[in-house]
Protein backbone atom coordinates (compact mmCIF):
# COMPACT_ATOMS: atom_id res chain seq x y z
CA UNK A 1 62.38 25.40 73.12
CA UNK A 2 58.60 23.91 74.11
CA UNK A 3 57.89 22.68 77.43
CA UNK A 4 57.31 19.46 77.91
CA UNK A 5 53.65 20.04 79.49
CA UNK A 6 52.88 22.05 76.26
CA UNK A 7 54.26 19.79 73.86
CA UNK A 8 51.99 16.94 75.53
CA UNK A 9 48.96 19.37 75.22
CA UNK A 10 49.96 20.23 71.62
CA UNK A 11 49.63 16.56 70.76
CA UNK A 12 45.99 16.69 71.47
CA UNK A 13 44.18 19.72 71.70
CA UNK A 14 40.62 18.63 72.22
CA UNK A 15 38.38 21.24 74.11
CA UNK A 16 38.78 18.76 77.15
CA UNK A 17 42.59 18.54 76.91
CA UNK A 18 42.90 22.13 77.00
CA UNK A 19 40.06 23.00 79.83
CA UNK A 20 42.40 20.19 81.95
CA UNK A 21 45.86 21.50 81.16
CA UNK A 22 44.33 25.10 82.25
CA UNK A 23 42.68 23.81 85.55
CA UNK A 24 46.15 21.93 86.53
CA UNK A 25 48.36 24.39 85.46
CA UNK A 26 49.64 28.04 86.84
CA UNK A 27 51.39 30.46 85.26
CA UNK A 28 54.13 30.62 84.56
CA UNK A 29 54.84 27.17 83.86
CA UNK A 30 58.46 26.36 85.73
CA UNK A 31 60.76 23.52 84.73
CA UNK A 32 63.89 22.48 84.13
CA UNK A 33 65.58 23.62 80.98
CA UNK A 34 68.48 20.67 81.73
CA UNK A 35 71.72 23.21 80.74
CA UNK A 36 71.60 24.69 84.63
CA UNK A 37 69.13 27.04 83.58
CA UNK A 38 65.26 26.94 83.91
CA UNK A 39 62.45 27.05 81.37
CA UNK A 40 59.81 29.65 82.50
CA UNK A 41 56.58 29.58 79.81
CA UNK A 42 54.43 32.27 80.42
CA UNK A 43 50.72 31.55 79.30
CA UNK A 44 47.48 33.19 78.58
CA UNK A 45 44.31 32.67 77.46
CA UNK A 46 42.07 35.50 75.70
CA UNK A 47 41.00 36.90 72.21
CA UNK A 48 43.68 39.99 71.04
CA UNK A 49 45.48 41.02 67.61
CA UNK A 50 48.96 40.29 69.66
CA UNK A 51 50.26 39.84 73.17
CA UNK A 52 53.72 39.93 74.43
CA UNK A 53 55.11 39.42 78.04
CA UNK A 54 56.07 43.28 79.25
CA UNK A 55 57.80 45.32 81.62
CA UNK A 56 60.93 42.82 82.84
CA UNK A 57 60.58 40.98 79.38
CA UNK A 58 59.64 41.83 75.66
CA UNK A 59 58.75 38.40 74.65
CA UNK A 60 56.36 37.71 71.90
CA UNK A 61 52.91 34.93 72.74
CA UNK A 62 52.23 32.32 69.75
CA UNK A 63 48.71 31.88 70.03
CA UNK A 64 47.94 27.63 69.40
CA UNK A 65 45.80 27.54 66.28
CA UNK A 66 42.58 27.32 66.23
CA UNK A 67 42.39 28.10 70.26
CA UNK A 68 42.35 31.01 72.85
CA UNK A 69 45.33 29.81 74.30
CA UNK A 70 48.94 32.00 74.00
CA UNK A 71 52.09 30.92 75.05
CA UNK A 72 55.75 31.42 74.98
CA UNK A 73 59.03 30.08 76.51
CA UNK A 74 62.51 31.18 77.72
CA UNK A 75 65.33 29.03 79.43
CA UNK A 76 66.40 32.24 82.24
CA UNK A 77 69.00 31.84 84.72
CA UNK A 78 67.35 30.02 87.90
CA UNK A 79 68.35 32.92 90.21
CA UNK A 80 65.87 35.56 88.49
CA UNK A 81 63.93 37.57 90.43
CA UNK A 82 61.61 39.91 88.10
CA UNK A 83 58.28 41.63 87.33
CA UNK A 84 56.38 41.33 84.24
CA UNK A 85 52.64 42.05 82.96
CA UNK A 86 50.74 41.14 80.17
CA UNK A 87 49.87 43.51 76.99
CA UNK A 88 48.26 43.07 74.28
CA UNK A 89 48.46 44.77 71.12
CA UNK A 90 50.91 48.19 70.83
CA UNK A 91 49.37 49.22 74.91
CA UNK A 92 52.45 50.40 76.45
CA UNK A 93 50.92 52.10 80.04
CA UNK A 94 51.44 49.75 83.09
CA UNK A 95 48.72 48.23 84.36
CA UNK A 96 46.46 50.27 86.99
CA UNK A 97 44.71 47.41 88.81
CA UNK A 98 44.74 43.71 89.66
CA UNK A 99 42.24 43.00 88.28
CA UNK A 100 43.73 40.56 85.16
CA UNK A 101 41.85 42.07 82.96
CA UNK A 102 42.37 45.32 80.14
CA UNK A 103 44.82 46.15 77.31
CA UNK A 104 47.41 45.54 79.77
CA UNK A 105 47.44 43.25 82.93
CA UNK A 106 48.66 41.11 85.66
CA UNK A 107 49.39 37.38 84.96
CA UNK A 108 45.60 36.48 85.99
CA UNK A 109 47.10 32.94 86.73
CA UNK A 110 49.80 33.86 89.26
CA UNK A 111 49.10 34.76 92.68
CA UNK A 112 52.33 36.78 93.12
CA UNK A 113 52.12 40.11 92.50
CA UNK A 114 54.09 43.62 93.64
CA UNK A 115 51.55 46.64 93.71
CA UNK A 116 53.06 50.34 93.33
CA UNK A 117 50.85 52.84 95.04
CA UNK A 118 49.78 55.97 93.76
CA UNK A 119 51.59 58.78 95.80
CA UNK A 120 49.04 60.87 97.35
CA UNK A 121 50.72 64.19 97.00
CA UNK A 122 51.79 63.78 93.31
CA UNK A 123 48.47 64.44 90.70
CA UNK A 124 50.42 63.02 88.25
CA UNK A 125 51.19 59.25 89.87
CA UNK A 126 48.66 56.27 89.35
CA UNK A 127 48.73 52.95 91.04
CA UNK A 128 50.34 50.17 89.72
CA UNK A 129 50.68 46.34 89.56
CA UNK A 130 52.67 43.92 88.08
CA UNK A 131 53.44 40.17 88.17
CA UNK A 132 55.92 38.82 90.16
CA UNK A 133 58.32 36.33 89.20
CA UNK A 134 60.66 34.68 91.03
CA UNK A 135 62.71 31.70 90.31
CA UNK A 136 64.02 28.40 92.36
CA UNK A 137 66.98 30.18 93.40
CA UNK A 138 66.44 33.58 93.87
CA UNK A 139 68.20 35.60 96.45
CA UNK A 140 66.79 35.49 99.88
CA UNK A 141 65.94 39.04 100.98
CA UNK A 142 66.44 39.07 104.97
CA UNK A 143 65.71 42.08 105.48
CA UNK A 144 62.97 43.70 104.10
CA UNK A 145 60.17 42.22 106.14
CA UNK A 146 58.80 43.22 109.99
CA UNK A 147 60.45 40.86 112.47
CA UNK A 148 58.78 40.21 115.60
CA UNK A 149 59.71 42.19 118.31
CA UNK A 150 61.82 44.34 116.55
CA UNK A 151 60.27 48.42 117.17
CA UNK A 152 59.21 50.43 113.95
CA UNK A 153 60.79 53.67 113.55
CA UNK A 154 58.91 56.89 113.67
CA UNK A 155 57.75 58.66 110.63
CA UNK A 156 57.18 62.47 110.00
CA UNK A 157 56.04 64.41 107.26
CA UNK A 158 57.85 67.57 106.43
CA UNK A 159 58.01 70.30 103.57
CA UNK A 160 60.82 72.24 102.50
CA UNK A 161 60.63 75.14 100.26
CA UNK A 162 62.83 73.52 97.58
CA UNK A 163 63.84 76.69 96.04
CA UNK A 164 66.51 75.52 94.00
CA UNK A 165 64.24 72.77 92.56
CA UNK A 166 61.82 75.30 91.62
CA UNK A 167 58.83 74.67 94.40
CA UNK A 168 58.16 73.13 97.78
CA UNK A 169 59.90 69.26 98.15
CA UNK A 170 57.92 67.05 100.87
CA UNK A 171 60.19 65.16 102.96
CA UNK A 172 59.61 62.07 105.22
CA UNK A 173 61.49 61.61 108.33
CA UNK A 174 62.47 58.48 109.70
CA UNK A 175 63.66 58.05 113.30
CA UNK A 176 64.71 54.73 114.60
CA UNK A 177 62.94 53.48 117.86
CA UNK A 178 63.78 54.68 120.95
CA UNK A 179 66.58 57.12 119.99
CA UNK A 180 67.06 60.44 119.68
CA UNK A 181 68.23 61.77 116.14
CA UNK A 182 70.39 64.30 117.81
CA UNK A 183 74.15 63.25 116.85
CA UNK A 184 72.96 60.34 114.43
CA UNK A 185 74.44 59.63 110.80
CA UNK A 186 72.17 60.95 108.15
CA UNK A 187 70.54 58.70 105.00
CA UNK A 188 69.15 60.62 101.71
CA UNK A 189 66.96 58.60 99.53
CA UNK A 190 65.80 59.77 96.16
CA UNK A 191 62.57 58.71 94.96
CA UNK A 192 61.11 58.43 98.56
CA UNK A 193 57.65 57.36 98.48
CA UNK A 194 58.52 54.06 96.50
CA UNK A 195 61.70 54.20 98.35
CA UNK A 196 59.31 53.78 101.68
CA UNK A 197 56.39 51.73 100.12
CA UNK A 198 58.47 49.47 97.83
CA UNK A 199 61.69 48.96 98.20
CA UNK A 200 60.80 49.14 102.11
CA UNK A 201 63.52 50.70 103.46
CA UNK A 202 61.99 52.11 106.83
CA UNK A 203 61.69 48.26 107.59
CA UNK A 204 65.58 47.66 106.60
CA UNK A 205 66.71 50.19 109.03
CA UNK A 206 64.35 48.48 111.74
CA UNK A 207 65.97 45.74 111.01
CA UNK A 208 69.57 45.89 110.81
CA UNK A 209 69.82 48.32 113.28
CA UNK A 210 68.14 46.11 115.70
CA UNK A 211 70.79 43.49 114.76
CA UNK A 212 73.32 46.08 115.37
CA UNK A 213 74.92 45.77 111.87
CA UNK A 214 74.28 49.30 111.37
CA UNK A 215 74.10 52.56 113.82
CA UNK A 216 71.03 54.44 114.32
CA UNK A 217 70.65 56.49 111.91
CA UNK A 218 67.50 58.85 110.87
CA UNK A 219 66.70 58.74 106.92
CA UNK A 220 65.17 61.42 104.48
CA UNK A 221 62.84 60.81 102.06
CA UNK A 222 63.04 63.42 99.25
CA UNK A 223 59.93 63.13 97.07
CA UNK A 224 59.95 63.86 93.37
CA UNK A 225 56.61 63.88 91.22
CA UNK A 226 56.00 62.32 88.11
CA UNK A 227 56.23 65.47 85.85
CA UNK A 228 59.46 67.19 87.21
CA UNK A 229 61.34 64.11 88.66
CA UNK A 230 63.75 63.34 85.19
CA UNK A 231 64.62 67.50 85.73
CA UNK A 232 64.69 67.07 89.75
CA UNK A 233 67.21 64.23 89.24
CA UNK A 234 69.71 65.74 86.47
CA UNK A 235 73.25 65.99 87.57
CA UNK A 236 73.16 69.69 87.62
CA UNK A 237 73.42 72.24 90.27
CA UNK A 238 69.81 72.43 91.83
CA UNK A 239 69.55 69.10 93.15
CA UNK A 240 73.32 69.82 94.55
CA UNK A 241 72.36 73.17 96.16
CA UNK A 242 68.79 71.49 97.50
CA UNK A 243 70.72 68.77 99.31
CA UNK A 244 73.63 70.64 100.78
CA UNK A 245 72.22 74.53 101.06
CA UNK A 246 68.67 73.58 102.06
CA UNK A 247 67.92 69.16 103.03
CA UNK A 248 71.24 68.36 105.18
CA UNK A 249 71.67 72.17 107.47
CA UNK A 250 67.82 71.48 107.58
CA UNK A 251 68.89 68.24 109.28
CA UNK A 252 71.33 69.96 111.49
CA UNK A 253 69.05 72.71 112.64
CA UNK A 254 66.02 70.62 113.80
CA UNK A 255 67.14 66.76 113.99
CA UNK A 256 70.57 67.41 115.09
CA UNK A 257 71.54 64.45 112.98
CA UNK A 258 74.08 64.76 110.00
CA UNK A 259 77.09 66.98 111.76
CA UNK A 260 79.72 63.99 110.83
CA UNK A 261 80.04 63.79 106.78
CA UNK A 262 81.63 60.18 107.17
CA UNK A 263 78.26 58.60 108.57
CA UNK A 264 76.07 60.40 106.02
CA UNK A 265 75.11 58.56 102.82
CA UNK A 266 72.97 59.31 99.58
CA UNK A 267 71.24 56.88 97.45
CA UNK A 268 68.82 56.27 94.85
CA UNK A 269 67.40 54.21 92.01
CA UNK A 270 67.80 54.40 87.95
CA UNK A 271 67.17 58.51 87.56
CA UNK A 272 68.05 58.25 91.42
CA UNK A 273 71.24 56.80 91.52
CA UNK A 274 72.75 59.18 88.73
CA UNK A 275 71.69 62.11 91.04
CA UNK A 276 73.36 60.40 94.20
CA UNK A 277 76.47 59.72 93.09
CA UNK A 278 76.35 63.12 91.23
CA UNK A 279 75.88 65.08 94.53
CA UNK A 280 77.85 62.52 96.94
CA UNK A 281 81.02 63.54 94.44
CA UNK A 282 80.24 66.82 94.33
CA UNK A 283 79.01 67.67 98.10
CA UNK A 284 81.62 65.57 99.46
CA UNK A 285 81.42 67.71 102.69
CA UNK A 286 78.28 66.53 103.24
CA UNK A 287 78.89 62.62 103.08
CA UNK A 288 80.74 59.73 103.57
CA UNK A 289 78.95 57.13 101.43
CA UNK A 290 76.92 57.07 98.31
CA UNK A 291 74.83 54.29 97.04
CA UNK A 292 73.32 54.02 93.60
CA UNK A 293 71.52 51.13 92.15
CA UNK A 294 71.69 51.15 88.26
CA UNK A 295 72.29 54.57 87.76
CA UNK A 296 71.34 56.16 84.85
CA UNK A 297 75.15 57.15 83.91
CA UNK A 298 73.60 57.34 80.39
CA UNK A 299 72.17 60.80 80.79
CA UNK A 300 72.22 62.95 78.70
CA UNK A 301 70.45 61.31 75.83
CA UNK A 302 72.35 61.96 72.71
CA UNK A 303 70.45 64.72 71.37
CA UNK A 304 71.15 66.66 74.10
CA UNK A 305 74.88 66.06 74.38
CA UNK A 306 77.45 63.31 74.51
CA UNK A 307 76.15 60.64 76.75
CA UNK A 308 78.08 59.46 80.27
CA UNK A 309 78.55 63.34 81.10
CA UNK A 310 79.31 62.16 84.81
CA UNK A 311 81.67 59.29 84.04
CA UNK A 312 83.92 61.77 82.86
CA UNK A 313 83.78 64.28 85.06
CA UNK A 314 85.17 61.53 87.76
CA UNK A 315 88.55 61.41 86.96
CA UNK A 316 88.67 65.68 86.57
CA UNK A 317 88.78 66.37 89.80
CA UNK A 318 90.52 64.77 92.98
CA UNK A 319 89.13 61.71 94.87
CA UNK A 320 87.25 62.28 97.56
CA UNK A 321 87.00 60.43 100.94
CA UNK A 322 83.62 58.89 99.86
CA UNK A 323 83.00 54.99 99.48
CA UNK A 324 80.53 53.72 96.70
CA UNK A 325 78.17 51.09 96.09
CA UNK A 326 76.99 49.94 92.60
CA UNK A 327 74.54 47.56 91.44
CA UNK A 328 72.74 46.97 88.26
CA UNK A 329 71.33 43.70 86.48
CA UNK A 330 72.86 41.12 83.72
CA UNK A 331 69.62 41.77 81.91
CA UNK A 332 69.65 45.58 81.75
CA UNK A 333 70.68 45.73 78.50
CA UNK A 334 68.14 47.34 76.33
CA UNK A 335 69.46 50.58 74.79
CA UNK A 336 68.88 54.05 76.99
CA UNK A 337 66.84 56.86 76.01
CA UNK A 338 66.76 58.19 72.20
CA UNK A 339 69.77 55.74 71.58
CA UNK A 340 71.67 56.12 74.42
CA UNK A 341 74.22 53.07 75.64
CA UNK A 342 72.55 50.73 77.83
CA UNK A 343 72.38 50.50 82.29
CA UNK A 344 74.89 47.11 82.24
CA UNK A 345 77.89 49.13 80.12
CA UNK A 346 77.27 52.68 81.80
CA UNK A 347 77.53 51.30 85.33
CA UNK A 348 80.70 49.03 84.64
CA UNK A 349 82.04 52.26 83.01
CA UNK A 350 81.07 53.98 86.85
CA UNK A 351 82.61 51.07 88.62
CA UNK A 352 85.56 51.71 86.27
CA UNK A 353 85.99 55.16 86.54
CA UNK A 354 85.50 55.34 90.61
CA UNK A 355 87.93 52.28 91.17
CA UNK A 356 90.52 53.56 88.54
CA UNK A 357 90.45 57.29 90.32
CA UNK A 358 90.84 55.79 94.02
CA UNK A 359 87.49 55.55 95.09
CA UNK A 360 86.82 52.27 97.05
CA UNK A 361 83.89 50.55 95.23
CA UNK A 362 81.79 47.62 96.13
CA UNK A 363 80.40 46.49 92.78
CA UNK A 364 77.25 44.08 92.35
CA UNK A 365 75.75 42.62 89.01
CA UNK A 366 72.53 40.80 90.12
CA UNK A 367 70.22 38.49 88.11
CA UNK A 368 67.71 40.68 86.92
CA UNK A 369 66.73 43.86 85.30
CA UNK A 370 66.04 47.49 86.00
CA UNK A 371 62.98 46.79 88.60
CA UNK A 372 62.28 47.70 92.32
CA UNK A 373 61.73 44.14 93.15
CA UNK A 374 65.37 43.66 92.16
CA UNK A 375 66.75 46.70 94.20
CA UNK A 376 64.65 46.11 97.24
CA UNK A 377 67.11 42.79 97.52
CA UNK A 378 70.15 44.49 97.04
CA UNK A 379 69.89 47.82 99.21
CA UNK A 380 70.44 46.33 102.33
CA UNK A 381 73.62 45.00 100.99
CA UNK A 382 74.35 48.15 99.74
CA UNK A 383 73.98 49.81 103.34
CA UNK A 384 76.51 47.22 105.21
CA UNK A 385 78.96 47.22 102.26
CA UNK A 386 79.47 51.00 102.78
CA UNK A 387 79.35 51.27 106.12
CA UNK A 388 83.03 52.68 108.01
């Protein structure tokens, strides 16, 4: 399916046609697709062997004979919100600048773009960007900007000695304004420094508790680096005994905060998610409320074992008094690791095996794939729906 703007420009590609359609047009091109659903074409112009949209898509560029000009089109849902790059080639690393330029790259023609710093305590992380896309009726996201007059929480930098990971585990501490942690509900996030600097959450917290749609509450932000993080996050016994024999009486010695299990909830992303709902089942004295956002319920790949090791284990033992919340995207459904079934089926198996064991479940399928832009949205949501 062409766009009609390209179709008119492949009608007469003169070098003056071409240099006009370019200056008039950004990228990508939006229009309507006339089913309900919207045509996004996603352009470039360059010299490579091969280019392909990347990251949120795998799509393929045609490159218009005889020109430097690439293209390709997609009729997507009109609520998408996503991230993609440019790559040309077999590159496969994400891009490390904004500069629109390299083997791969932001969408030089679109202003919108989400950057993912480098963590300064992890040698192995490097910044990155990507392009954002977002469609005509994406999701509004409330809540992850600074409203005026609403206080910014405090932030702290801690380290534990993270013996049962293996080595010292830096923590951030949030504290909302103008209230003192002692007695306050506790909030674990995996994956904190993108959890902070991405996904925004210190800004959330302003915010709804401001509005008074959730308590005070102080959050910590466990780090994991880039070359133990997939070990850091299994569903095994360290990250269990880190959180409940070292993070939360950690929390309880020097905070005060965390003493009632019901206002205490765990959450992560992808890896992230797995490990919360792995330790909120497991350390069920420790919280109320887990929240993962397409969990990798996958794990293990298949050549370590059967995959979905924790969707079994669920109905094993006896429910616990813990809510859930579950996301993932309609478009998460590229196969997992070394073959391994894909994010959409694992999670509905989750959501299956929590609500068919007693657990109460709130259960969201956005428009999108397996991207921080997407769970930025939905975390807020994820915070009210479990809260008691």
């Amino acid at each position: 399916m062409h766009s009609p703007r390209l179709s008119s420009l492949l009608s007469d590609l003169s070098d003056k046609a071409i240099e006009e359609f370019w200056a008039d047009t950004g990228s990508p091109l939006i229009e309507p697709a006339g089913d309900g659903r919207t045509l996004v074409t996603f352009l470039w112009r360059g010299e490579a062997v091969s280019t392909r949209v990347w990251w949120g898509f795998d799509l393929p560029l045609d490159r218009v004979p005889g020109t430097d000009l690439w293209h390709a089109s997609c009729p997507l849902p009109p609520q998408l919100r996503t991230t993609y790059c440019l790559a040309h080639g077999d590159a496969d690393r994400s891009p490390g600048d904004d500069s629109g330029f390299g083997p791969t790259h932001v969408d030089a023609a679109n202003p919108h773009r989400l950057h993912f710093p480098a963590d300064p305590d992890d040698p192995g992380d490097r910044d990155c960007w990507v392009s954002l896309l977002e469609l005509p009726e994406a999701p509004p996201e409330p809540w992850t900007g600074p409203r005026p007059g609403v206080p910014a929480g405090d932030l702290t930098e801690v380290v534990l000695p993270g013996t049962a990971l293996g080595g010292q585990r830096p923590i951030t501490v949030y504290r909302p304004a103008g209230t003192s942690a002692d007695g306050l509900g506790v909030l674990v996030v995996f994956d904190g420094f993108l959890a902070r600097h991405v996904m925004r959450i210190p800004t959330v917290l302003d915010n709804l508790i401001a509005a008074g749609r959730i308590p005070p509450t102080v959050a910590l932000f466990v780090s994991s680096f880039e070359k133990t993080r997939e070990r850091d996050l299994e569903p095994t016994p360290p990250i269990h005994e880190f959180i409940r024999h070292e993070l939360m009486p950690w929390a309880r010695r020097n905070l005060g905060a965390g003493r009632d299990r019901r206002a205490n909830v765990i959450a992560g992303v992808s890896r992230g998610g797995l490990a919360a709902a792995y330790v909120g089942a497991y350390a069920h004295e420790e919280f109320g409320a887990v929240i993962a956002q397409s969990g990798s319920f996958w794990w293990p790949e298949p050549a370590a074992g059967e995959p979905g090791w924790l969707i079994r284990q669920i109905p094993r033992h006896p429910p616990a008094d813990v809510r859930f919340y579950l996301d993932v995207g309609i478009r998460e459904t590229l196969p997992g690791p070394g073959g391994a079934p894909d994010q959409l089926t694992v999670v509905r198996q989750m959501h299956e095996a929590l609500s068919g064991h007693g657990y109460p479940v709130d259960y969201t399928e956005y428009v999108g794939g397996h991207d921080y832009v997407n769970w930025r949205r939905t975390f807020p949501e994820g915070l009210l729906a479990v809260q008691r």
